[in-house]
N, C-alpha and C. Protein backbone atom coordinates (compact mmCIF):
# COMPACT_ATOMS: atom_id res chain seq x y z
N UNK A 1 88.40 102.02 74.75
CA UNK A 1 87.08 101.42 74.81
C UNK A 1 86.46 101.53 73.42
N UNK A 2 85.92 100.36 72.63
CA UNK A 2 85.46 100.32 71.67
C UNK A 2 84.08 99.58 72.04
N UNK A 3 82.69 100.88 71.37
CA UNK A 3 81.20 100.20 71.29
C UNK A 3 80.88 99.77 70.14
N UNK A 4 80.50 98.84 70.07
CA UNK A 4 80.18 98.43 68.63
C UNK A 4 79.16 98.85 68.10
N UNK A 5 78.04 98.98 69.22
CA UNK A 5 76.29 98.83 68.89
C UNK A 5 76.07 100.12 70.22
N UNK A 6 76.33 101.23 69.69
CA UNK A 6 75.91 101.50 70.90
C UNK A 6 74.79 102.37 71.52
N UNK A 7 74.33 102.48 72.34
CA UNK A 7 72.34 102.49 72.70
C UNK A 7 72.27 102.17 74.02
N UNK A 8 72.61 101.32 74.24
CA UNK A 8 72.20 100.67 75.57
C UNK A 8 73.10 100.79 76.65
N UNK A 9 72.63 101.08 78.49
CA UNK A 9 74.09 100.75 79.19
C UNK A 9 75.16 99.30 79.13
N UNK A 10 74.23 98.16 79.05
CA UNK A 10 74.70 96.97 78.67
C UNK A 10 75.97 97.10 77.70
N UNK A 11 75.72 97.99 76.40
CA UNK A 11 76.44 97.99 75.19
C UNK A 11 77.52 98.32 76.24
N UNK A 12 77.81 100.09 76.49
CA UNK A 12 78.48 100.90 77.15
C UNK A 12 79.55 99.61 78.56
N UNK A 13 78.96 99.44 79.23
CA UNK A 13 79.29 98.23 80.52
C UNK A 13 80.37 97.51 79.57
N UNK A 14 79.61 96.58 78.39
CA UNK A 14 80.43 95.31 77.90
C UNK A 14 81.59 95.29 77.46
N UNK A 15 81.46 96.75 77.12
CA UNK A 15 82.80 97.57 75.99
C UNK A 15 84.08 97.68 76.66
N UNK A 16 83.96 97.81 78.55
CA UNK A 16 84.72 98.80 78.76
C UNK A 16 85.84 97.56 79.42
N UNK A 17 86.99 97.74 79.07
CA UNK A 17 88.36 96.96 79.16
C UNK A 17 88.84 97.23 80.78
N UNK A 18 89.59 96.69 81.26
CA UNK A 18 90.15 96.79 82.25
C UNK A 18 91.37 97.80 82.67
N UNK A 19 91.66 98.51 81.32
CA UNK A 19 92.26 99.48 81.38
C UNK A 19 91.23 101.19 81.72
N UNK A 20 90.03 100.61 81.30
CA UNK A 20 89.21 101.78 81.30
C UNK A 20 88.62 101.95 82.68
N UNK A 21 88.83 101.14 83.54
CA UNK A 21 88.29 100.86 84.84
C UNK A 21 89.64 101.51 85.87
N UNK A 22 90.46 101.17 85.68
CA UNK A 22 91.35 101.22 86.16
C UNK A 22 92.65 102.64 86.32
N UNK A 23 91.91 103.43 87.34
CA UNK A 23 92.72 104.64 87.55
C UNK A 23 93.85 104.91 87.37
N UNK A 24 94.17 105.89 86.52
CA UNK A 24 95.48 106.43 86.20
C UNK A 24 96.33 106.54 87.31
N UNK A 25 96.29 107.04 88.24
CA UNK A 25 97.09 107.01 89.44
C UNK A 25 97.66 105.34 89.91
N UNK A 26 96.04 104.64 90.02
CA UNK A 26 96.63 103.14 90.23
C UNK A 26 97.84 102.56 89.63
N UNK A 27 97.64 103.05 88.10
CA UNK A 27 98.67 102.62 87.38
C UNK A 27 100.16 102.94 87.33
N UNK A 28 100.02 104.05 87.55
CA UNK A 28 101.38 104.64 88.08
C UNK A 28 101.86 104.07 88.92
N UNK A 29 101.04 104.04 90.43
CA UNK A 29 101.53 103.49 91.57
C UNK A 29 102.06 101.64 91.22
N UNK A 30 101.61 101.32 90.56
CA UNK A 30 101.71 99.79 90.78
C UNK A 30 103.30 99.81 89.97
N UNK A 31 103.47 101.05 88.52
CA UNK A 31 104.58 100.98 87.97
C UNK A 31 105.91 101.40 89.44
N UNK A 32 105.74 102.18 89.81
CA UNK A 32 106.49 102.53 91.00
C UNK A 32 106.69 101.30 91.72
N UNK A 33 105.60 100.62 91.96
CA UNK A 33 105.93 99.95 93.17
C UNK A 33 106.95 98.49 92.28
N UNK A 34 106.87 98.29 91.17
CA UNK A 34 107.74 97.46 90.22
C UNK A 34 109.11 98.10 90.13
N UNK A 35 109.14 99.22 89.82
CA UNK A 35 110.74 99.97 89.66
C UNK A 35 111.35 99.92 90.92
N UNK A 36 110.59 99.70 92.26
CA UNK A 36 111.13 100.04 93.50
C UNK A 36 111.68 98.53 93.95
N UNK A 37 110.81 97.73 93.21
CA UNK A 37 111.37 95.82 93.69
C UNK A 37 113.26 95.77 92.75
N UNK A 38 112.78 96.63 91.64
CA UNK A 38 114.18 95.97 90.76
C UNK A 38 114.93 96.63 91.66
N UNK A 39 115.00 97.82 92.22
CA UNK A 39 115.91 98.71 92.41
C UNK A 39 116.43 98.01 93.81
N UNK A 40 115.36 97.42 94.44
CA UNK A 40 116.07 96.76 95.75
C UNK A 40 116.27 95.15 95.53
N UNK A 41 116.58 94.99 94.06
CA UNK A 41 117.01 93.77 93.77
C UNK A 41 118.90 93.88 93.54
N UNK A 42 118.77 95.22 92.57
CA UNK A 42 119.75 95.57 92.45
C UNK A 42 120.69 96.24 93.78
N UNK A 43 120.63 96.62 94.56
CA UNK A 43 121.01 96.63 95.64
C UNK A 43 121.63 95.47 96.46
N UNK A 44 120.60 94.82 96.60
CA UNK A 44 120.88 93.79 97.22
C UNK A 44 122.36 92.85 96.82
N UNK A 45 122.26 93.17 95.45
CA UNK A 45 123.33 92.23 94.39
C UNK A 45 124.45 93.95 94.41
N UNK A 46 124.90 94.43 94.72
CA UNK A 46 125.38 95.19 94.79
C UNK A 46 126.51 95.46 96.05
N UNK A 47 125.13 94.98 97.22
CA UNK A 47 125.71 94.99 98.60
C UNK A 47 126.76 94.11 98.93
N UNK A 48 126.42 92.65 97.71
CA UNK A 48 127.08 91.57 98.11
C UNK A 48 128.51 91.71 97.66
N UNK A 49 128.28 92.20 96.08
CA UNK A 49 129.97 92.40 95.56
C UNK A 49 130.81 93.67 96.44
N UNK A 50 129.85 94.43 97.32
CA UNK A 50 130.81 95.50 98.03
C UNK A 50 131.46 95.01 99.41
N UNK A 51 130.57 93.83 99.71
CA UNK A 51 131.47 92.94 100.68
C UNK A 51 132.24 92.23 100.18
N UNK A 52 132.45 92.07 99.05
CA UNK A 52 133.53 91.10 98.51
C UNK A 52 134.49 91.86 98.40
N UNK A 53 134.36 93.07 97.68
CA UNK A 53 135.02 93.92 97.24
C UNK A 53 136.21 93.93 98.67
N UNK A 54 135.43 94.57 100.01
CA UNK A 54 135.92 94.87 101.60
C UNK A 54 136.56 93.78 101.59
N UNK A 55 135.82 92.39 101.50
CA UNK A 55 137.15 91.53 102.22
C UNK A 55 138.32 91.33 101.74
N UNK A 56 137.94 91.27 100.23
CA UNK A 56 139.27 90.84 99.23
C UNK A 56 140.61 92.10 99.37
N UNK A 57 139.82 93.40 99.54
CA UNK A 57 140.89 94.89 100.50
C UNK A 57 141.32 94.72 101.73
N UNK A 58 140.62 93.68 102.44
CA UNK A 58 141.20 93.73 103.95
C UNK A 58 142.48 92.67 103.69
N UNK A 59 141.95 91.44 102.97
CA UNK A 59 143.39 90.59 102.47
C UNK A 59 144.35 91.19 102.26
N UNK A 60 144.33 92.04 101.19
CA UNK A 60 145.52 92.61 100.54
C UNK A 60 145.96 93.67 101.93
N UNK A 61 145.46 94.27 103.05
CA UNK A 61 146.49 94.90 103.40
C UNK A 61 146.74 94.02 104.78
N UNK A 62 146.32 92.84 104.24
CA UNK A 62 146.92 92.19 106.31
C UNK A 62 147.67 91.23 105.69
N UNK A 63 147.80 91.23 104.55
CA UNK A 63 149.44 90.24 103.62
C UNK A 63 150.34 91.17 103.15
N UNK A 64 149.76 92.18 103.12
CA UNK A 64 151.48 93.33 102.95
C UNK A 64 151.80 93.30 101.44
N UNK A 65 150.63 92.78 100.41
CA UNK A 65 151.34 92.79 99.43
C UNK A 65 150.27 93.08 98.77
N UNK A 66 149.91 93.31 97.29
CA UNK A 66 149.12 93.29 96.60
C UNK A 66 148.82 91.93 95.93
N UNK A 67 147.27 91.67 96.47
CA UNK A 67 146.86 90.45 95.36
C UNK A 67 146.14 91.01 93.78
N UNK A 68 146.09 90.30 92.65
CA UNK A 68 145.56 90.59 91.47
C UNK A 68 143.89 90.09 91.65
N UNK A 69 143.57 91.13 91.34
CA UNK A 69 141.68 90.64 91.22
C UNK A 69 141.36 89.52 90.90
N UNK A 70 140.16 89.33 91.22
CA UNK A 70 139.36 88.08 90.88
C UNK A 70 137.98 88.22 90.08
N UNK A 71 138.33 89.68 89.62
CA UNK A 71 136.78 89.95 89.21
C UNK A 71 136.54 89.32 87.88
């Protein structure tokens, strides 16, 4: 928060940024609640290659042979 002129509540009020309003805790929480979207983004994309992973293992043992990856 920077006052330029300061004296008045007006001055004090005009100065104050949206960071200065805005509770430390809030901020945290909202960072959390961002790390918690990637993390169940990443998951999600995770889940999918581990089903790929399963089927492309169930191939290889109901053909009796080894196939070479596709990754």
């Amino acid at each position: 928060m920077k006052i330029l002129n300061p004296g008045t509540l007006n001055d004090f009020l005009g100065a104050m940024s949206e960071d200065d309003v805005r509770p430390e805790a809030l901020r945290r929480f909202e960072l959390m609640v961002e790390e918690a979207a990637r993390h169940a983004e990443e998951a999600k994309k995770n889940a999918g290659e581990a089903e790929t992973s399963a089927r492309n293992a169930g191939n290889i043992s109901q053909s009796g042979r080894r196939e070479r990856c596709k990754c």
